[in-house]
Protein backbone atom coordinates (compact mmCIF):
# COMPACT_ATOMS: atom_id res chain seq x y z
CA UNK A 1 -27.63 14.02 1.52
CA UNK A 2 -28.02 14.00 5.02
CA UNK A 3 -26.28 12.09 7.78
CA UNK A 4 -26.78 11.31 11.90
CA UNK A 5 -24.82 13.73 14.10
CA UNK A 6 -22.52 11.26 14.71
CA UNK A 7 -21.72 10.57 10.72
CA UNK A 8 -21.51 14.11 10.31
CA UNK A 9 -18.63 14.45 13.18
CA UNK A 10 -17.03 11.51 11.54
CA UNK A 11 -17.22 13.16 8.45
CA UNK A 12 -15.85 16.41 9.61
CA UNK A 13 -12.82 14.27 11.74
CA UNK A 14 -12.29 12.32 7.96
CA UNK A 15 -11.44 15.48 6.66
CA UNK A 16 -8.80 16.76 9.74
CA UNK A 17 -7.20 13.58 9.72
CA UNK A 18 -6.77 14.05 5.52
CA UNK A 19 -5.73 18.15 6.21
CA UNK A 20 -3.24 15.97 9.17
CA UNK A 21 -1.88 13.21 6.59
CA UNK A 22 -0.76 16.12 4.15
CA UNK A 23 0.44 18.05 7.26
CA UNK A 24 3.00 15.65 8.40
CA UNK A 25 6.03 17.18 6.86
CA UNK A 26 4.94 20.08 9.37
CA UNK A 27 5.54 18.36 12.41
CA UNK A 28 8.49 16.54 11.39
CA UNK A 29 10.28 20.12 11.05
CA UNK A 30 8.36 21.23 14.52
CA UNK A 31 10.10 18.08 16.16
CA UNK A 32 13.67 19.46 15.08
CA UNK A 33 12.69 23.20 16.23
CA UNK A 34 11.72 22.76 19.29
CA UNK A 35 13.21 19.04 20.94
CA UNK A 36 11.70 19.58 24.32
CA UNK A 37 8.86 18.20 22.99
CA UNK A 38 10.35 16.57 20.01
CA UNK A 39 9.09 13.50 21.01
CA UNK A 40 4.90 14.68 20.62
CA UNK A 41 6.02 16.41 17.70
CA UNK A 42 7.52 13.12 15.97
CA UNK A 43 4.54 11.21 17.08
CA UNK A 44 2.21 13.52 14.86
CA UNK A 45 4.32 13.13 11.96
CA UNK A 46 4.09 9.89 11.36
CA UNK A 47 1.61 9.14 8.56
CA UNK A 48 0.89 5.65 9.93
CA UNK A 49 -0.41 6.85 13.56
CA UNK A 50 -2.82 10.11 11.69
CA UNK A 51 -5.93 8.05 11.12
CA UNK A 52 -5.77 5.60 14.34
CA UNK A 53 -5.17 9.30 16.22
CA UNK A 54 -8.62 10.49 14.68
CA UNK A 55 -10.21 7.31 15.15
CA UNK A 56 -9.24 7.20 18.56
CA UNK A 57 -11.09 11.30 19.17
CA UNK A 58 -13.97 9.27 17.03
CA UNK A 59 -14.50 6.85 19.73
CA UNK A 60 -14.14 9.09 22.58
CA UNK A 61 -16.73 11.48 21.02
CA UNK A 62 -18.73 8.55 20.51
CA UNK A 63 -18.89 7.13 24.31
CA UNK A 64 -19.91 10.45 25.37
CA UNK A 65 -22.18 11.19 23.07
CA UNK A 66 -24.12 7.73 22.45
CA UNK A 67 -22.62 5.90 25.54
CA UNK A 68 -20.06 3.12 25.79
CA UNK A 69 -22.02 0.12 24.79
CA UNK A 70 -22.70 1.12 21.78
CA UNK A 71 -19.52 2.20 20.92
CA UNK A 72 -17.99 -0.78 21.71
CA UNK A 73 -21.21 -2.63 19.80
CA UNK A 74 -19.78 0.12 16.18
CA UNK A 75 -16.28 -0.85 16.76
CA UNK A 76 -17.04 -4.65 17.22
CA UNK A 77 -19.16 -4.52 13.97
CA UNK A 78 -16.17 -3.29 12.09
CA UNK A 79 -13.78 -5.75 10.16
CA UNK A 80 -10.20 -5.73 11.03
CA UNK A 81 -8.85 -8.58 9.23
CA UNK A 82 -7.11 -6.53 6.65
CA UNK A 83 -4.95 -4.35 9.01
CA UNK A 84 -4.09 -7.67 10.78
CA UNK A 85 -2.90 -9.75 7.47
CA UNK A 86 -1.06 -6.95 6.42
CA UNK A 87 0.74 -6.70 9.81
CA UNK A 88 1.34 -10.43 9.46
CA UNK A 89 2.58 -10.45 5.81
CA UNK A 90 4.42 -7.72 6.34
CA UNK A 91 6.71 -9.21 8.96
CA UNK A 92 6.49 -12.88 6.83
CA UNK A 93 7.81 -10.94 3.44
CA UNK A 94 10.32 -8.22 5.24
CA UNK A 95 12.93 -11.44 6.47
CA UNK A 96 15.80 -12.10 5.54
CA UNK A 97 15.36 -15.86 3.06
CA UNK A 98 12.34 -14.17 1.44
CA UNK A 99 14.42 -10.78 0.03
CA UNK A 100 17.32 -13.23 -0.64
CA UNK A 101 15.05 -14.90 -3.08
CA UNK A 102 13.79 -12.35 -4.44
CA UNK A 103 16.82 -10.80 -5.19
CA UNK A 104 18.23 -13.74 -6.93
CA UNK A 105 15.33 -14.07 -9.32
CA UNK A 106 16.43 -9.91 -10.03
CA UNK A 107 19.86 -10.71 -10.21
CA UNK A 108 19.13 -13.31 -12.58
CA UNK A 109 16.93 -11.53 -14.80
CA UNK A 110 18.99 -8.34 -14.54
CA UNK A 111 22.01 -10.75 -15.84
CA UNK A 112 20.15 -11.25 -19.40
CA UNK A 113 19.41 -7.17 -19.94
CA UNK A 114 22.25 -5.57 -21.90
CA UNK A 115 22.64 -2.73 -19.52
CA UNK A 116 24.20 -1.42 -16.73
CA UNK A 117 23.27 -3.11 -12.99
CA UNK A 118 22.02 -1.03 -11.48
CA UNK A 119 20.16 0.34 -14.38
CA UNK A 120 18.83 -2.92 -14.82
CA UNK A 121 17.67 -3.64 -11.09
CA UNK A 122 16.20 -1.04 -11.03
CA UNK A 123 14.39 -1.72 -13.91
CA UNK A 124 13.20 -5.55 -13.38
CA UNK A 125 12.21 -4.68 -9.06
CA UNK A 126 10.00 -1.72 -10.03
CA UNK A 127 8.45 -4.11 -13.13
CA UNK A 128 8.74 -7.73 -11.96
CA UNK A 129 8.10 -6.84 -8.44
CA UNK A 130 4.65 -4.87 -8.42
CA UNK A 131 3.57 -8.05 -10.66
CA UNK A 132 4.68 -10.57 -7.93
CA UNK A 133 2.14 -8.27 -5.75
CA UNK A 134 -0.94 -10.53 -7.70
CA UNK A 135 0.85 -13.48 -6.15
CA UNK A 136 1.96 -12.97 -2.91
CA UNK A 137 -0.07 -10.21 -2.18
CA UNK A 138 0.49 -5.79 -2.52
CA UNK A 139 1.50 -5.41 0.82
CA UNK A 140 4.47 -8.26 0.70
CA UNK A 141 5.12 -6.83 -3.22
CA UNK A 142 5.38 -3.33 -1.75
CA UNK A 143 7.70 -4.54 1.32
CA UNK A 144 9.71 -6.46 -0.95
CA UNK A 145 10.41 -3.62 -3.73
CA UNK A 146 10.90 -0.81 -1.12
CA UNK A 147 13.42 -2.90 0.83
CA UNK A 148 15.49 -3.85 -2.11
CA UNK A 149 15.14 -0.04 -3.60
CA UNK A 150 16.07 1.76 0.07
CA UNK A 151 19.72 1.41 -0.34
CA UNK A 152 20.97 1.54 -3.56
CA UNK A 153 18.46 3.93 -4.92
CA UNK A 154 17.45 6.41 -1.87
CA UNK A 155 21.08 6.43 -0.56
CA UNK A 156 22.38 9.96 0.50
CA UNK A 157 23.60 10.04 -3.32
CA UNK A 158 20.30 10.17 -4.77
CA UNK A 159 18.31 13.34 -5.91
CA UNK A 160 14.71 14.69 -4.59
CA UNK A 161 13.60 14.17 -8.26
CA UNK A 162 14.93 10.33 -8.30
CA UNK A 163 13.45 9.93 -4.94
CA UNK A 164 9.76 10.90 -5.64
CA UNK A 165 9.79 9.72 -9.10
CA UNK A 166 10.84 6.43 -7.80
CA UNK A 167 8.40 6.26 -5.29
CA UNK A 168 5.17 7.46 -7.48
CA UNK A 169 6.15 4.69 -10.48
CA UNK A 170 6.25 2.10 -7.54
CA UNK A 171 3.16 3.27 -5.67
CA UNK A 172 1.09 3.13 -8.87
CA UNK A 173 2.56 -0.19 -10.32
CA UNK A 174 1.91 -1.96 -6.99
CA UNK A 175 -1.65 -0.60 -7.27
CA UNK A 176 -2.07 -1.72 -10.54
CA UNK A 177 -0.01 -4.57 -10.51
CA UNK A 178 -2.11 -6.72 -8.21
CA UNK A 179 -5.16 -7.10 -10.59
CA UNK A 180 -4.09 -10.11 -11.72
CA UNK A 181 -5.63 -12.50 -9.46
CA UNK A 182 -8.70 -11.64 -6.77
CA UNK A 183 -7.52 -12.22 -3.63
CA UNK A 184 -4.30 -9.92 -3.94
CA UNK A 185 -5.28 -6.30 -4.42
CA UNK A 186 -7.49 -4.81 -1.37
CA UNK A 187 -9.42 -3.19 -3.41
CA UNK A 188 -9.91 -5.99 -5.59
CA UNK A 189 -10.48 -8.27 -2.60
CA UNK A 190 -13.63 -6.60 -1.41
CA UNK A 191 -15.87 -7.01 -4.22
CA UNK A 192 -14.31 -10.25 -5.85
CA UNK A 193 -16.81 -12.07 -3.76
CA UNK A 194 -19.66 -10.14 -4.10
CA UNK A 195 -19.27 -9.60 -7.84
CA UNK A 196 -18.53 -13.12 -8.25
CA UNK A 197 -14.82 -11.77 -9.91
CA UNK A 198 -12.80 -14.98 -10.26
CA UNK A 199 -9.49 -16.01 -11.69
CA UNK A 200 -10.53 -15.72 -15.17
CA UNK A 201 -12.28 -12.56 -14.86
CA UNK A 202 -9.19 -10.68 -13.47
CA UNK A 203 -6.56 -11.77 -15.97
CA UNK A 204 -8.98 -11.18 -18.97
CA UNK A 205 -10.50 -8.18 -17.61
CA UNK A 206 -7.67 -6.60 -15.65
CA UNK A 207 -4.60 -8.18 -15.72
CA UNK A 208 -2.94 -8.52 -19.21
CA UNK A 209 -4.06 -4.52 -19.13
CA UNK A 210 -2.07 -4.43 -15.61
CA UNK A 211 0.81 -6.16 -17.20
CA UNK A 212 0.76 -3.79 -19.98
CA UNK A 213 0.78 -0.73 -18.13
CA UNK A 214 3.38 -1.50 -15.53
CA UNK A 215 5.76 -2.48 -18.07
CA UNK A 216 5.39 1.04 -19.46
CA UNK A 217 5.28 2.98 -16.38
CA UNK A 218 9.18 0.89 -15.26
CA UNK A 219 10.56 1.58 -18.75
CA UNK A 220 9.84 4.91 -18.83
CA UNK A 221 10.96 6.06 -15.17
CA UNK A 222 14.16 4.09 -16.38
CA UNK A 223 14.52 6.08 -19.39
CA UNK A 224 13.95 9.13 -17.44
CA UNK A 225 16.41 8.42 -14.77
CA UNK A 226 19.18 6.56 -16.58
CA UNK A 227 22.12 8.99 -16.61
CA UNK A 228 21.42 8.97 -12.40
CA UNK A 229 20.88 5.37 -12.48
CA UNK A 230 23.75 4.51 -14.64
CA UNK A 231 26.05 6.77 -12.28
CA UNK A 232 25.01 4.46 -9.31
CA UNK A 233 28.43 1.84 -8.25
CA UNK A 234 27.33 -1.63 -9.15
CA UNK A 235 28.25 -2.73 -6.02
CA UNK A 236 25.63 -0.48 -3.99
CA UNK A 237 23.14 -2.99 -5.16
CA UNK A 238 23.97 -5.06 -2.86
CA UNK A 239 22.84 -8.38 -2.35
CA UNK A 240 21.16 -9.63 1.18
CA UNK A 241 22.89 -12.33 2.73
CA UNK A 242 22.73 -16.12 1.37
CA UNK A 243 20.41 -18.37 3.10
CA UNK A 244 19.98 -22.00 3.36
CA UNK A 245 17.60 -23.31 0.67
CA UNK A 246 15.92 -25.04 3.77
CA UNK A 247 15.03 -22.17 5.71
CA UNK A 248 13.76 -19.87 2.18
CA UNK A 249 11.33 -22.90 1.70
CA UNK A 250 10.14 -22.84 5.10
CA UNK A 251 9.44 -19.07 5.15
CA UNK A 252 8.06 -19.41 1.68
CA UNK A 253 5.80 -22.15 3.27
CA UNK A 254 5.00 -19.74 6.01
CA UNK A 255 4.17 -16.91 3.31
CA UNK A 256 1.86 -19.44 1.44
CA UNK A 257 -0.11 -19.93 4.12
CA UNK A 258 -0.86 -16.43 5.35
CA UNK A 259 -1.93 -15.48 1.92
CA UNK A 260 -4.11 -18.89 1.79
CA UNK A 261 -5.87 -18.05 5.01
CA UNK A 262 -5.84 -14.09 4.58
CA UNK A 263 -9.63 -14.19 5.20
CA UNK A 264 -9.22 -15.99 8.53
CA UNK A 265 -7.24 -14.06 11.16
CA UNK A 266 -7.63 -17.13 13.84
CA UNK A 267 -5.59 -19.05 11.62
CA UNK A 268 -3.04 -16.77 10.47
CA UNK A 269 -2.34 -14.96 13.38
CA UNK A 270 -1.34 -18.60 14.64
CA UNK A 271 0.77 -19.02 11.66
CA UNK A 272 2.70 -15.59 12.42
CA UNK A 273 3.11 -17.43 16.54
CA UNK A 274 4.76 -20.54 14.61
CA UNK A 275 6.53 -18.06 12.49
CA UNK A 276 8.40 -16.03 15.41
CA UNK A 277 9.47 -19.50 17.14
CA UNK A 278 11.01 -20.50 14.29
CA UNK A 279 12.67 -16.96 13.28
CA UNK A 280 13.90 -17.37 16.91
CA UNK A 281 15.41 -20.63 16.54
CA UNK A 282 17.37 -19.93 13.44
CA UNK A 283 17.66 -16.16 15.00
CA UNK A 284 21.51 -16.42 12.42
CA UNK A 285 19.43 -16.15 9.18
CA UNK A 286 17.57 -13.32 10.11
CA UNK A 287 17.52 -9.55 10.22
CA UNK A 288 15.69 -7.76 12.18
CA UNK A 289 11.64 -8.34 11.80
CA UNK A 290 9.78 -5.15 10.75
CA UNK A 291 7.39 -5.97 13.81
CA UNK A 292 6.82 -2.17 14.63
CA UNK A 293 6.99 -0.79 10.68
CA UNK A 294 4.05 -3.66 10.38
CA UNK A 295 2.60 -2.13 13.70
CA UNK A 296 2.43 1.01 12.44
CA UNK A 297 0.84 0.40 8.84
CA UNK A 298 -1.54 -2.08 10.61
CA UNK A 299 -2.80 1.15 12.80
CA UNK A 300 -3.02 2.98 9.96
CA UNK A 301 -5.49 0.74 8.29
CA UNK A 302 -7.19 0.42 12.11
CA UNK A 303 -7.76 3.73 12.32
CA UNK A 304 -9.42 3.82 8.54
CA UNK A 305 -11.64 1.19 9.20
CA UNK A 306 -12.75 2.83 12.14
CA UNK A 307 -13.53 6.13 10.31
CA UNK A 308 -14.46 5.31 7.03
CA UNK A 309 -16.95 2.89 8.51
CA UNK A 310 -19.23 6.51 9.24
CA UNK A 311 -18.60 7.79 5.74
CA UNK A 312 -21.43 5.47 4.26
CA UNK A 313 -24.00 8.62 4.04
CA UNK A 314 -22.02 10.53 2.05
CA UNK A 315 -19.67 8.01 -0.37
CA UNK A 316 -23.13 5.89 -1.34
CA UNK A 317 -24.75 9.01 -3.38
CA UNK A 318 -21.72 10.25 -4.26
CA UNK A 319 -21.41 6.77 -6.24
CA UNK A 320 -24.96 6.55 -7.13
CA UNK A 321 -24.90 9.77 -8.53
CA UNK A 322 -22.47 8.83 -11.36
CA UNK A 323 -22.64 6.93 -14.26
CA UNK A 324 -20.10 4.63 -15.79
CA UNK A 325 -18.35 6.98 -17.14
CA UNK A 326 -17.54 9.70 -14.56
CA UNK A 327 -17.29 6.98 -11.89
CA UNK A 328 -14.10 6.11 -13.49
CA UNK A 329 -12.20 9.41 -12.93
CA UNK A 330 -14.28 10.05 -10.04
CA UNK A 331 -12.83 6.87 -8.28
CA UNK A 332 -9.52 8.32 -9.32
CA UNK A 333 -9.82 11.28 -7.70
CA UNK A 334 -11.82 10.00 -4.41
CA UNK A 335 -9.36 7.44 -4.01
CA UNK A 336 -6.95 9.70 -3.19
CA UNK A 337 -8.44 10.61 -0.33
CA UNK A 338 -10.32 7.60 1.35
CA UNK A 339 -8.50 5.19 0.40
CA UNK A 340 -9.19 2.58 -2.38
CA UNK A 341 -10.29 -0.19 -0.56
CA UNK A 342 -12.88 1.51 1.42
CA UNK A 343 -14.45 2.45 -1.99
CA UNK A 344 -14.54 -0.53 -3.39
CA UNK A 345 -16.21 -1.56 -0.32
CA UNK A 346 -18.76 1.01 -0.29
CA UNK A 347 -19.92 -0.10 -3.50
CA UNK A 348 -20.04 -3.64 -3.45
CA UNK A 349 -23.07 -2.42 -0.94
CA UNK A 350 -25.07 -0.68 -3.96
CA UNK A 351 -27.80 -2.93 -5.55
CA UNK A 352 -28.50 -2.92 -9.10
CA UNK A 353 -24.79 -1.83 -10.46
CA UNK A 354 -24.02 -2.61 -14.43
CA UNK A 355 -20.95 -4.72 -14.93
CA UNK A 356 -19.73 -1.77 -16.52
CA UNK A 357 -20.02 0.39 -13.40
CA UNK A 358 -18.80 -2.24 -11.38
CA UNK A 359 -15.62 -2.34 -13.52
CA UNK A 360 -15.49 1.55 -13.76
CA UNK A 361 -15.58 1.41 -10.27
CA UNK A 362 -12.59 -0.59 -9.29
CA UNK A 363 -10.10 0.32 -12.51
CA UNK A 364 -10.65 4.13 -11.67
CA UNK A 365 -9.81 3.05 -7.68
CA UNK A 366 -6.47 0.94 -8.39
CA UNK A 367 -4.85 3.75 -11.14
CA UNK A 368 -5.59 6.68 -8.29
CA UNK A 369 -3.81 4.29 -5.84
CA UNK A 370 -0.39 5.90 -5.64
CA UNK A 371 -1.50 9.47 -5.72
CA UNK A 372 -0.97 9.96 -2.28
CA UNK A 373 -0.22 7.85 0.81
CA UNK A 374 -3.37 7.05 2.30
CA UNK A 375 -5.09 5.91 -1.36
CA UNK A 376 -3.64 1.92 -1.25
CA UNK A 377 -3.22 0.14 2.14
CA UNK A 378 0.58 -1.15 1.00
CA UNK A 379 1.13 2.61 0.49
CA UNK A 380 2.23 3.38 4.11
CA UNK A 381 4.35 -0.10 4.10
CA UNK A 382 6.41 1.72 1.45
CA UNK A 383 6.48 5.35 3.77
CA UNK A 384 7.52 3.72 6.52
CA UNK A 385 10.32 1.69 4.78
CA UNK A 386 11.68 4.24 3.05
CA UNK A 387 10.90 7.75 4.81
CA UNK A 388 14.11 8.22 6.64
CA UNK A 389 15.80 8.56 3.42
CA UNK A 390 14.15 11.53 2.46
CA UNK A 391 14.55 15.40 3.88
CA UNK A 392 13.37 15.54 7.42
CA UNK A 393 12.52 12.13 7.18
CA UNK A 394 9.57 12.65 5.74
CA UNK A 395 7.55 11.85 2.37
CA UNK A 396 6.06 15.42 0.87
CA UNK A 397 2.51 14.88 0.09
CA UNK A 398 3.03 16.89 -2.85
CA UNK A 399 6.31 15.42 -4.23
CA UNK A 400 4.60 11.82 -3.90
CA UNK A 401 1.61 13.75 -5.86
CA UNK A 402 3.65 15.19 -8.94
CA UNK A 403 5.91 11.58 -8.82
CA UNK A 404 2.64 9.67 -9.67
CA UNK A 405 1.08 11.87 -11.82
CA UNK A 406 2.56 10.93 -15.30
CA UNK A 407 2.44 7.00 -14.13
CA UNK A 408 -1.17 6.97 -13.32
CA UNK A 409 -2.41 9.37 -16.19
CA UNK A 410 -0.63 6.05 -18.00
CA UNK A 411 -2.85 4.01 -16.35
CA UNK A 412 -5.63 5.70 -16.47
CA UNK A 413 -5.70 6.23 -20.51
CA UNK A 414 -4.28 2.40 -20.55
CA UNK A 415 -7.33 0.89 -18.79
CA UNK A 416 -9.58 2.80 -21.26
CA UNK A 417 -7.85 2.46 -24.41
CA UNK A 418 -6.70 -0.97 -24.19
């Protein structure tokens, strides 16, 4: 294994910007300690701006070392229509009409379960929800269920343990829950093509399995929580604020086309230019748009593009060096921390894979998805939702890592036993 002195630097700056990710917490308390320069501190602690910060020494290192042409040459090579749909889907899914329809259909479902309400939101947004995520994509799923669980669920009322068990059930279900078509799950997307992975393939293959194991993961964080969740007013759960049927249609219109052109940023970023004139125009049925949350998760994935596009040398015979059966919790555990997408990626460029490799490949990359925040791109959407809820207003690396433990090792025996 050897790589250019550039990959190796990358490599090494992969790593810091990992150490950084789990570091965050750090800064967040440095920022309160010493306010002078609170404001430097703060900027370090958020998750979303780590890997874009490392990119960005990346590409400095680079124009010295290899001169600015080619630098500019590597980053123009790289694809960045991912971080770009999910900053556009993100701001689509996070209004106002969309949530209220969403939390109708839970309010209607939650009406037929002989429970408590809030036990049973709770219940049908971290199920239903992650599901939706095959349909109108992880990173709208993952907007939509953190936005209707910030209030009533990670209110000032609610417990460290609620919190972080919460927040590992959704992280994996989201992973997992957008197998069920191709075009949904990042991970999913970047080999569907390749590997010729079509409709049929993912629900037979995939999704029923996905189905399966979500359903368990929801019932059982709702078992385990239910004398907090039943202690939870009914009336915290609130509901967002009626819309005209009108305007949900024309945002769901709106929605259907960024996920219809997700490949093509020329035509969805034109969508999203449509989209803000009319948000403006009928500026009464609107909240405010989660332009800079989608900025920030948008960076994120930037910023992993940029350095996991150097990381080739050493993924490739990592990969080729297993078979199909330690790929699978291999892929688990490397997931964690490069990201699942990026993996997938990586080995949609190997020639000669079985289909059971190839399968090994991506079930082991969506069930380590919520293990920490940098293993599934909707995974920061959810931080940066949700993080001021928690102590210091940040999300502890290891408290996400012992919420999603029991959820994925669900997932993980599901996709194999099933």
């Amino acid at each position: 294994m050897s790589g250019s002195t550039i990959e190796v630097i990358a490599a090494a700056l992969f790593a810091l910007a990992v150490l950084h990710t789990f570091s965050t917490p750090m800064f967040e308390r440095m920022a309160h300690a010493h306010p002078r320069h609170g404001g430097v501190w703060h900027l370090l602690g958020e998750v979303e701006v780590v890997f874009g910060l490392w990119a960005m020494v990346l590409v400095v290192v680079m124009g010295a070392l290899i001169g600015t042409g080619d630098t500019i040459a590597y980053l123009e090579s790289r694809n960045f229509t991912e971080p770009m749909f999910v900053f556009v889907i993100m701001v689509v899914a996070g209004t106002r009409p969309v949530l209220s329809l969403a939390g109708q259909a839970v309010r209607a479902l939650c009406r037929v379960l002989p429970m408590a309400p809030a036990v049973g939101t709770f219940l049908v947004v971290m199920w239903l929800v992650p599901l939706l995520g095959s349909f109108i994509t992880e990173p709208a799923a993952m907007t939509l269920a953190a936005l209707m669980l910030r209030d009533p669920y990670f209110g000032a009322g609610a417990s460290s343990r609620m919190k972080y068990a919460t927040l590992g059930v959704l992280f994996v279900n989201v992973s997992i829950g957008g197998t069920l078509t191709p075009f949904a799950a990042p991970p999913v997307l970047m080999v569907a093509g390749p590997w010729g992975w079509d409709m049929a393939f993912m629900f037979t293959q995939f999704g029923w399995k996905a189905i399966v194991l979500v359903s368990i993961n929801a019932i059982g964080a709702t078992l385990f929580l239910r004398r907090e969740l039943a202690a939870l007013p009914a009336s915290e759960a609130a509901a967002v604020a009626p819309v005209p049927a009108t305007v949900v249609a024309v945002h769901l219109l709106f929605l259907l086309g960024v996920v219809v052109f997700a490949h093509h940023p020329v035509v969805f970023i034109g969508l999203l230019m449509f989209f803000l004139g009319y948000t403006t125009a009928y500026e009464r049925h609107q909240d405010k748009l989660m332009l800079r949350e989608g900025l920030l998760v948008a960076f994120f994935l930037a910023g992993l593009v940029v350095l996991g596009g150097q990381q080739r040398w050493w993924l490739e015979p990592l990969l080729r060096g297993m078979n199909a059966d330690t790929v699978y919790f291999g892929a688990i555990g490397l997931t964690a921390i490069t990201d699942n997408a990026a993996l997938t990626y990586l080995g949609s460029l190997v020639d000669g894979l079985s289909a059971e490799f190839k399968w090994m490949l991506v079930a082991g990359a969506v069930t380590g998805g919520g293990l920490t925040v940098i293993a599934n791109a909707p995974n920061p959407a959810g931080v940066s939702i949700l993080r001021s809820r928690f102590d210091g207003g940040a999300v502890s690396p290891l408290g996400l890592l012992m919420g999603a433990a029991v959820p994925t090792l669900v997932a993980a025996l599901g996709f194999r036993i099933l």
